[in-house]
PDB file of N, CA and C in Angstrom:
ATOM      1  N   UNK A   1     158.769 126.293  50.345  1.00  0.00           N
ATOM      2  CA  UNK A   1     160.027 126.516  49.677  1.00  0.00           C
ATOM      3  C   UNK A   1     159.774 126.542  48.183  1.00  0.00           C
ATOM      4  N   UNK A   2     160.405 127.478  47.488  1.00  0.00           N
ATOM      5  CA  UNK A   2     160.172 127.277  46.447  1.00  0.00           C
ATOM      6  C   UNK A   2     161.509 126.849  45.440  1.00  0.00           C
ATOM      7  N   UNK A   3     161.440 126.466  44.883  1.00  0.00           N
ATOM      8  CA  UNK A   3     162.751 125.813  44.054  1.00  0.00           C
ATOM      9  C   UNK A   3     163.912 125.541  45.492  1.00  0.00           C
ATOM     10  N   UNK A   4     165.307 125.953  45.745  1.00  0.00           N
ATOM     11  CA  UNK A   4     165.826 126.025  46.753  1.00  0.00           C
ATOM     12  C   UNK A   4     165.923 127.507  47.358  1.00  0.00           C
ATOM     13  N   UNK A   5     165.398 128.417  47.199  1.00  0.00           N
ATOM     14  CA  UNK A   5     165.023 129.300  47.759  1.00  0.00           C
ATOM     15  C   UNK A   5     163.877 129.418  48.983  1.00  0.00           C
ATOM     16  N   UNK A   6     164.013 129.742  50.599  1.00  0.00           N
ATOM     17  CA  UNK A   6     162.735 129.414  51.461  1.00  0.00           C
ATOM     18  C   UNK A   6     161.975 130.823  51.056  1.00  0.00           C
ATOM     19  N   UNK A   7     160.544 130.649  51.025  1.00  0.00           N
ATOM     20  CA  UNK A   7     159.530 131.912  50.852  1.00  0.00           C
ATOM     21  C   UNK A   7     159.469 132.232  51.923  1.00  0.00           C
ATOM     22  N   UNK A   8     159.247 133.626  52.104  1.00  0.00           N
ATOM     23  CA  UNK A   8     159.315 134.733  53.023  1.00  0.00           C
ATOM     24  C   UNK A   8     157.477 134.426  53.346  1.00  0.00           C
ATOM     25  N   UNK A   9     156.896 134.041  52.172  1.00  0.00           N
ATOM     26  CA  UNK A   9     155.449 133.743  52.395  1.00  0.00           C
ATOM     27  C   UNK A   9     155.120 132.362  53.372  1.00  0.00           C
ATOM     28  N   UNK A  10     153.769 132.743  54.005  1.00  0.00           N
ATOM     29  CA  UNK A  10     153.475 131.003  54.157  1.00  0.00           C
ATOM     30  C   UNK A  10     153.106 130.530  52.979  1.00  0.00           C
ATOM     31  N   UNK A  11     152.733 129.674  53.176  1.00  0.00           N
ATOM     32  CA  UNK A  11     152.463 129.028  52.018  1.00  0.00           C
ATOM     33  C   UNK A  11     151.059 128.049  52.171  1.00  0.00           C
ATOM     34  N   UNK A  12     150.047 127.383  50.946  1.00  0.00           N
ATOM     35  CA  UNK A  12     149.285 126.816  51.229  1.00  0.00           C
ATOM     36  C   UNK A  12     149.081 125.534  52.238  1.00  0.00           C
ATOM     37  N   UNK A  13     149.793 125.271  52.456  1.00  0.00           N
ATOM     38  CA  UNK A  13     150.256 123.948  53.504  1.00  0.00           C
ATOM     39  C   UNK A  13     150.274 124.126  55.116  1.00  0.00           C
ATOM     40  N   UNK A  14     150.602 125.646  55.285  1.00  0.00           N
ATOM     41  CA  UNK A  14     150.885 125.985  56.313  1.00  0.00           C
ATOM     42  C   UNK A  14     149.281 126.927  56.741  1.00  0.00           C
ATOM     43  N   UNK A  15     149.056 127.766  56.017  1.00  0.00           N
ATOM     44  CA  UNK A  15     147.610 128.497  56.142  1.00  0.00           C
ATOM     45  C   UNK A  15     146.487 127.641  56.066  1.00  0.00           C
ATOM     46  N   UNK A  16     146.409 126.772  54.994  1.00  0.00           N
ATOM     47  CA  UNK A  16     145.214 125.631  54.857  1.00  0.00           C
ATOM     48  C   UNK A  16     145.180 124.885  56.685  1.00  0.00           C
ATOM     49  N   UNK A  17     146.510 124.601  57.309  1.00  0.00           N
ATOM     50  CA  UNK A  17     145.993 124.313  58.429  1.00  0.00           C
ATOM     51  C   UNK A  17     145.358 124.977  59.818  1.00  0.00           C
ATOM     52  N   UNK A  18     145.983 126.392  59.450  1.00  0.00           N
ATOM     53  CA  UNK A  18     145.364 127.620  60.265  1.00  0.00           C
ATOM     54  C   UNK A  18     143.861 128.509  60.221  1.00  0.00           C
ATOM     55  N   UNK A  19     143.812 128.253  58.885  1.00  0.00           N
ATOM     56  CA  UNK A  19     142.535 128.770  58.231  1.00  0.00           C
ATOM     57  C   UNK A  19     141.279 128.050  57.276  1.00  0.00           C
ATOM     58  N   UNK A  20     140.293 128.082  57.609  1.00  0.00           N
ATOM     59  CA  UNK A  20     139.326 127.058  56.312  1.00  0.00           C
ATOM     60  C   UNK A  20     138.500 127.542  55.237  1.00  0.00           C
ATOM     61  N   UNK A  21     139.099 129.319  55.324  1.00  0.00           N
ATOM     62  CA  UNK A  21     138.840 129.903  54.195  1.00  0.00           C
ATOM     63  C   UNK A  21     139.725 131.112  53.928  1.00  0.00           C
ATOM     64  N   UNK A  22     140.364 130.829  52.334  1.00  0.00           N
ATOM     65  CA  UNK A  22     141.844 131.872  51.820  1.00  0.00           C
ATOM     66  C   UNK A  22     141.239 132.663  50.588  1.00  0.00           C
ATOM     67  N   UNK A  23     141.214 133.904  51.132  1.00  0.00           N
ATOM     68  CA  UNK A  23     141.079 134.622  49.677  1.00  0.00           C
ATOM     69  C   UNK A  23     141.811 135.109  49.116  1.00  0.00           C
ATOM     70  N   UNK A  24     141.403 135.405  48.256  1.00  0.00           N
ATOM     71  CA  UNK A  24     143.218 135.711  46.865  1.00  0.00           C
ATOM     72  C   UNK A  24     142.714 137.005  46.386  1.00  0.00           C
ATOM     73  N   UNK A  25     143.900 138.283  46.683  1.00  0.00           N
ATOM     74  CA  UNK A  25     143.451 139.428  45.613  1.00  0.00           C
ATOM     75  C   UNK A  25     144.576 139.318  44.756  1.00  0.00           C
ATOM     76  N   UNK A  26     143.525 139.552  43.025  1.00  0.00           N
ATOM     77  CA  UNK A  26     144.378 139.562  42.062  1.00  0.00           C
ATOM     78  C   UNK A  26     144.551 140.774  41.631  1.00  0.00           C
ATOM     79  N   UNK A  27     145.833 141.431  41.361  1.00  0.00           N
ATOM     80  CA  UNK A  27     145.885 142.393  40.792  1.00  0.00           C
ATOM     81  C   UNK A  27     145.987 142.581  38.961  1.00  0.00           C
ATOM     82  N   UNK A  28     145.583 141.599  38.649  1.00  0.00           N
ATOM     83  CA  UNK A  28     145.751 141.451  37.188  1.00  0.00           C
ATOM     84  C   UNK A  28     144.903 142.175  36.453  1.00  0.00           C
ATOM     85  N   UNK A  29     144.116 143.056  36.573  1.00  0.00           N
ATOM     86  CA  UNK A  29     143.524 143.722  35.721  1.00  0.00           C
ATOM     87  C   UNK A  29     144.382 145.004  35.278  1.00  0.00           C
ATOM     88  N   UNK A  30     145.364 145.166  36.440  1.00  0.00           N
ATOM     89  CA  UNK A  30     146.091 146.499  36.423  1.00  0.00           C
ATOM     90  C   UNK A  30     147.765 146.019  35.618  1.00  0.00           C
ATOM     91  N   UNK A  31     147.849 145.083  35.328  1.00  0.00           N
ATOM     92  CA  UNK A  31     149.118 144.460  34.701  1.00  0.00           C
ATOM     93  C   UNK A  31     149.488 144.886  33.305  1.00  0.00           C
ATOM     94  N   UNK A  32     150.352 145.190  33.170  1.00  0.00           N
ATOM     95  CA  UNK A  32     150.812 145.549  31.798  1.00  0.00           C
ATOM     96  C   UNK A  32     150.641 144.359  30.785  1.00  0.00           C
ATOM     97  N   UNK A  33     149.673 143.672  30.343  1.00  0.00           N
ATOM     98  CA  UNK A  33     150.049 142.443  29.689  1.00  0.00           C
ATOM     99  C   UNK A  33     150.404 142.676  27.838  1.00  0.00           C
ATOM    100  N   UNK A  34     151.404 141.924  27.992  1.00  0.00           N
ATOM    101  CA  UNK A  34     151.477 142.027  26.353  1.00  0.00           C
ATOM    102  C   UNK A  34     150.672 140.822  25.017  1.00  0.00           C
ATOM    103  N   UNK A  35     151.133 141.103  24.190  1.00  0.00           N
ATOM    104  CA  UNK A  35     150.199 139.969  23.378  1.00  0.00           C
ATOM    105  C   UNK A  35     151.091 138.705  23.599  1.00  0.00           C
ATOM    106  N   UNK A  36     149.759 137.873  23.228  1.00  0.00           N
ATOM    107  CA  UNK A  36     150.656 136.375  23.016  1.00  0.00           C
ATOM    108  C   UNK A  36     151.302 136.111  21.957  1.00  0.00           C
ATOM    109  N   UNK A  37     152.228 135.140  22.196  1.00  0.00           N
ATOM    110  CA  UNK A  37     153.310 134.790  21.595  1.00  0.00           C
ATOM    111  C   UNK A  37     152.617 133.075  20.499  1.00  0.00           C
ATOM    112  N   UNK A  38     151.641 132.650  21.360  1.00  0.00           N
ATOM    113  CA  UNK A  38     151.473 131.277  21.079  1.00  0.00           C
ATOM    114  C   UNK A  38     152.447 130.243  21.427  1.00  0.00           C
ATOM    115  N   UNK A  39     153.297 130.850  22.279  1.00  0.00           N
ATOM    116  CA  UNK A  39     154.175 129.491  23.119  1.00  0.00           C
ATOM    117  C   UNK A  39     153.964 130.313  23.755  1.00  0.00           C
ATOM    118  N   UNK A  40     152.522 129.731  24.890  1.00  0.00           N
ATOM    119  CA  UNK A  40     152.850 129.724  26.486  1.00  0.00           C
ATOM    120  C   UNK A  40     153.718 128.825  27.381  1.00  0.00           C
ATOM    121  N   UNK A  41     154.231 129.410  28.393  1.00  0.00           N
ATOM    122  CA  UNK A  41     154.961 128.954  29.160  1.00  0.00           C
ATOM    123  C   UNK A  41     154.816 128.981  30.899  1.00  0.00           C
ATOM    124  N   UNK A  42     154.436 128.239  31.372  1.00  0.00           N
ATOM    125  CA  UNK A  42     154.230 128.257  32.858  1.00  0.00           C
ATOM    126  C   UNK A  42     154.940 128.471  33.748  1.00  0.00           C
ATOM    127  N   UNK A  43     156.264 128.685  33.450  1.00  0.00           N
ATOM    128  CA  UNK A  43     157.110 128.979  34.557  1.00  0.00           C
ATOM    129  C   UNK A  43     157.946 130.510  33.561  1.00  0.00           C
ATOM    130  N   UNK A  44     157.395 131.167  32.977  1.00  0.00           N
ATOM    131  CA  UNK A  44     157.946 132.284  32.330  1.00  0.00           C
ATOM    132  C   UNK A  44     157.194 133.375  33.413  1.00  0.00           C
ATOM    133  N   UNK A  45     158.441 134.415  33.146  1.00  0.00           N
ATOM    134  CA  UNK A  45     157.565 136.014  33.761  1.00  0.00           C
ATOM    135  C   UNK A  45     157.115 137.008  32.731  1.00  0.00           C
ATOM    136  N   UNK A  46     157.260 136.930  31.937  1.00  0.00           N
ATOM    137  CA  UNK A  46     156.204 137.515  31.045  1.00  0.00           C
ATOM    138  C   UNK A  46     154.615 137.680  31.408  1.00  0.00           C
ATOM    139  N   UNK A  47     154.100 138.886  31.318  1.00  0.00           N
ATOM    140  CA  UNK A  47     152.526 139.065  31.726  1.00  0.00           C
ATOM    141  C   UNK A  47     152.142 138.267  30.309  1.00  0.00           C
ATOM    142  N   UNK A  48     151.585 137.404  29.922  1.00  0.00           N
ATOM    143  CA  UNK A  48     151.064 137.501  28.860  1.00  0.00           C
ATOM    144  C   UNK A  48     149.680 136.257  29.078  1.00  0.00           C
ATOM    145  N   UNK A  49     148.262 136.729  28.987  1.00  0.00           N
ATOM    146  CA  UNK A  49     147.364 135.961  29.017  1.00  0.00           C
ATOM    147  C   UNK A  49     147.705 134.438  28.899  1.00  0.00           C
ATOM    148  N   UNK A  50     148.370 134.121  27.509  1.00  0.00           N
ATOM    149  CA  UNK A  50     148.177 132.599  27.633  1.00  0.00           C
ATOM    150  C   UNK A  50     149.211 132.074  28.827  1.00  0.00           C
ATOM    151  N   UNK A  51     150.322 132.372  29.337  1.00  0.00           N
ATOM    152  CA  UNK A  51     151.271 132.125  30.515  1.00  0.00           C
ATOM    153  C   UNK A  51     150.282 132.503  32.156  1.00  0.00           C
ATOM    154  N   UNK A  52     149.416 132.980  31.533  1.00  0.00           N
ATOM    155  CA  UNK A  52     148.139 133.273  32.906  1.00  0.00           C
ATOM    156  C   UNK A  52     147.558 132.356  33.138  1.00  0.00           C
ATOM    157  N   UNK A  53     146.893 132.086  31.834  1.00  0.00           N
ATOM    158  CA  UNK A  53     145.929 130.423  32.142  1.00  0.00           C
ATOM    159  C   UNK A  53     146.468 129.301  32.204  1.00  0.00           C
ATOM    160  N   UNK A  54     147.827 129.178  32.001  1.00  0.00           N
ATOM    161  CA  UNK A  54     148.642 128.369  32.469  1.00  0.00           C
ATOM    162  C   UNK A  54     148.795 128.002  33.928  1.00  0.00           C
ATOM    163  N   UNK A  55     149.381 128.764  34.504  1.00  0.00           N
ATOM    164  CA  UNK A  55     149.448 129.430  35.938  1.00  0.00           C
ATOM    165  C   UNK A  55     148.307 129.136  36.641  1.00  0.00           C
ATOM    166  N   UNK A  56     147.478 129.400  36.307  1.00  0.00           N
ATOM    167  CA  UNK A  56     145.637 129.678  37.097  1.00  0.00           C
ATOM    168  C   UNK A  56     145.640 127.584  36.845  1.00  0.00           C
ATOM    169  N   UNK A  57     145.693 127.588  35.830  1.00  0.00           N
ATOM    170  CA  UNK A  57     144.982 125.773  35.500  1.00  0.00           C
ATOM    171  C   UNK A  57     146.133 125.082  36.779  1.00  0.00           C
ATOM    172  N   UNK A  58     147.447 125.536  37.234  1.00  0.00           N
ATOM    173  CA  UNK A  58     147.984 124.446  38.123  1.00  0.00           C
ATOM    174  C   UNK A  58     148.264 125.333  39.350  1.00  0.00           C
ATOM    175  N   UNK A  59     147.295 126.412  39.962  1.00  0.00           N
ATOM    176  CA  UNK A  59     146.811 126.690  41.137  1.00  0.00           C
ATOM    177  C   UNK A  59     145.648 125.988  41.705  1.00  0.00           C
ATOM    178  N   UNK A  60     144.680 125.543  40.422  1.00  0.00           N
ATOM    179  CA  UNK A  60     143.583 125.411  40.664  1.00  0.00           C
ATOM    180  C   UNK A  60     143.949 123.886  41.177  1.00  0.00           C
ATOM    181  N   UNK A  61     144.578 122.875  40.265  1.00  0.00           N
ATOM    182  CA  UNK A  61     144.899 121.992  40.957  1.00  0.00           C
ATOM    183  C   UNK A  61     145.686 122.043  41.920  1.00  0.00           C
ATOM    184  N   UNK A  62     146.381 122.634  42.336  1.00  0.00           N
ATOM    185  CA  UNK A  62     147.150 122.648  43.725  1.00  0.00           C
ATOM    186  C   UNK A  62     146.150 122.997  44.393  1.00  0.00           C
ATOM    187  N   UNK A  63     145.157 123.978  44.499  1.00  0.00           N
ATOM    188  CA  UNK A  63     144.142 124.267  46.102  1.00  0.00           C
ATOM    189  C   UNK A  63     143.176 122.736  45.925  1.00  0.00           C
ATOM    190  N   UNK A  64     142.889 121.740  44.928  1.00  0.00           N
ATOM    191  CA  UNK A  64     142.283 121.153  45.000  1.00  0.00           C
ATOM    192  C   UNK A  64     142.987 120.197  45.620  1.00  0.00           C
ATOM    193  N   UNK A  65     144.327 120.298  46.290  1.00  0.00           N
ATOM    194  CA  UNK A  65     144.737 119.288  47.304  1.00  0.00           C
ATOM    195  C   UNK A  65     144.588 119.746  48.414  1.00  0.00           C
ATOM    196  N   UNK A  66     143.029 120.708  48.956  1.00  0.00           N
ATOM    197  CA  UNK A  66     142.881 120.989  50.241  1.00  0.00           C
ATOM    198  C   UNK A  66     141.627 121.330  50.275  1.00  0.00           C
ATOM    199  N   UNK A  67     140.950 119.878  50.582  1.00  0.00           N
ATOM    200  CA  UNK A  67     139.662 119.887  50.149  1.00  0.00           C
ATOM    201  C   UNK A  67     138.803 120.392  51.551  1.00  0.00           C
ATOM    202  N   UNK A  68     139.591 120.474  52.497  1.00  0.00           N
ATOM    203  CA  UNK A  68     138.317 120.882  54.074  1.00  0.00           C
ATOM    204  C   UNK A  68     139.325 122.741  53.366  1.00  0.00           C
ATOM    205  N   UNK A  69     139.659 123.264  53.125  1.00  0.00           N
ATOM    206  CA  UNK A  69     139.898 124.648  52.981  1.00  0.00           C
ATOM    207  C   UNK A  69     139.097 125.142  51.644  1.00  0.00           C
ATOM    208  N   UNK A  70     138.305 126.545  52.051  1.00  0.00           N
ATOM    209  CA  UNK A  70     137.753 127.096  50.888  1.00  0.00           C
ATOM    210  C   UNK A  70     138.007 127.942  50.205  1.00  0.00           C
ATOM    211  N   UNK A  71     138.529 128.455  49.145  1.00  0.00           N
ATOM    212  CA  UNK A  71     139.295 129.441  48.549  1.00  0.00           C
ATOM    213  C   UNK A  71     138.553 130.597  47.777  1.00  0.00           C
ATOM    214  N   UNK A  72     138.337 131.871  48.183  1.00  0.00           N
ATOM    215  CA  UNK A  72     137.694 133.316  47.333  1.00  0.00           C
ATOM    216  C   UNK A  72     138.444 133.841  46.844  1.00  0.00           C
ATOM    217  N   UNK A  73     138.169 134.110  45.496  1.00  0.00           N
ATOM    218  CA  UNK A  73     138.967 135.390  44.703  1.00  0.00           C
ATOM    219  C   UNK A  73     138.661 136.521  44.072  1.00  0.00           C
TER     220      UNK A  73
END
């Protein structure tokens, strides 16, 4: 679930128990990104690099709460 909206996706919770290895295609090379602003923001939709590494730094800790699952990207 995400906020109170249910995802149409599974989600890591549900695949991590079906599967013990998830790969991720990113399409971000093909993204329109604009420049940064210098206020990144993690929950903004803006393409913009620094709101990326935002994003990426608290995926990375979220898959690291599924330590028997292995993750490719």
């Amino acid at each position: 679930m995400q906020g109170n909206k249910p995802m149409n996706e599974p989600t890591l919770e549900i695949l991590s128990k079906k599967y013990n290895l998830i790969i991720f295609k990113h399409c971000f090379p093909v993204c329109n990104i604009s420049e940064d602003t210098n206020h990144p923001d993690i929950n903004s939709s803006e393409k913009r690099i620094e709101n990326y590494k935002l994003q990426y730094i608290a995926l990375k800790q979220k898959l690291r709460a599924f330590p028997d699952t292995n993750f490719l990207e």
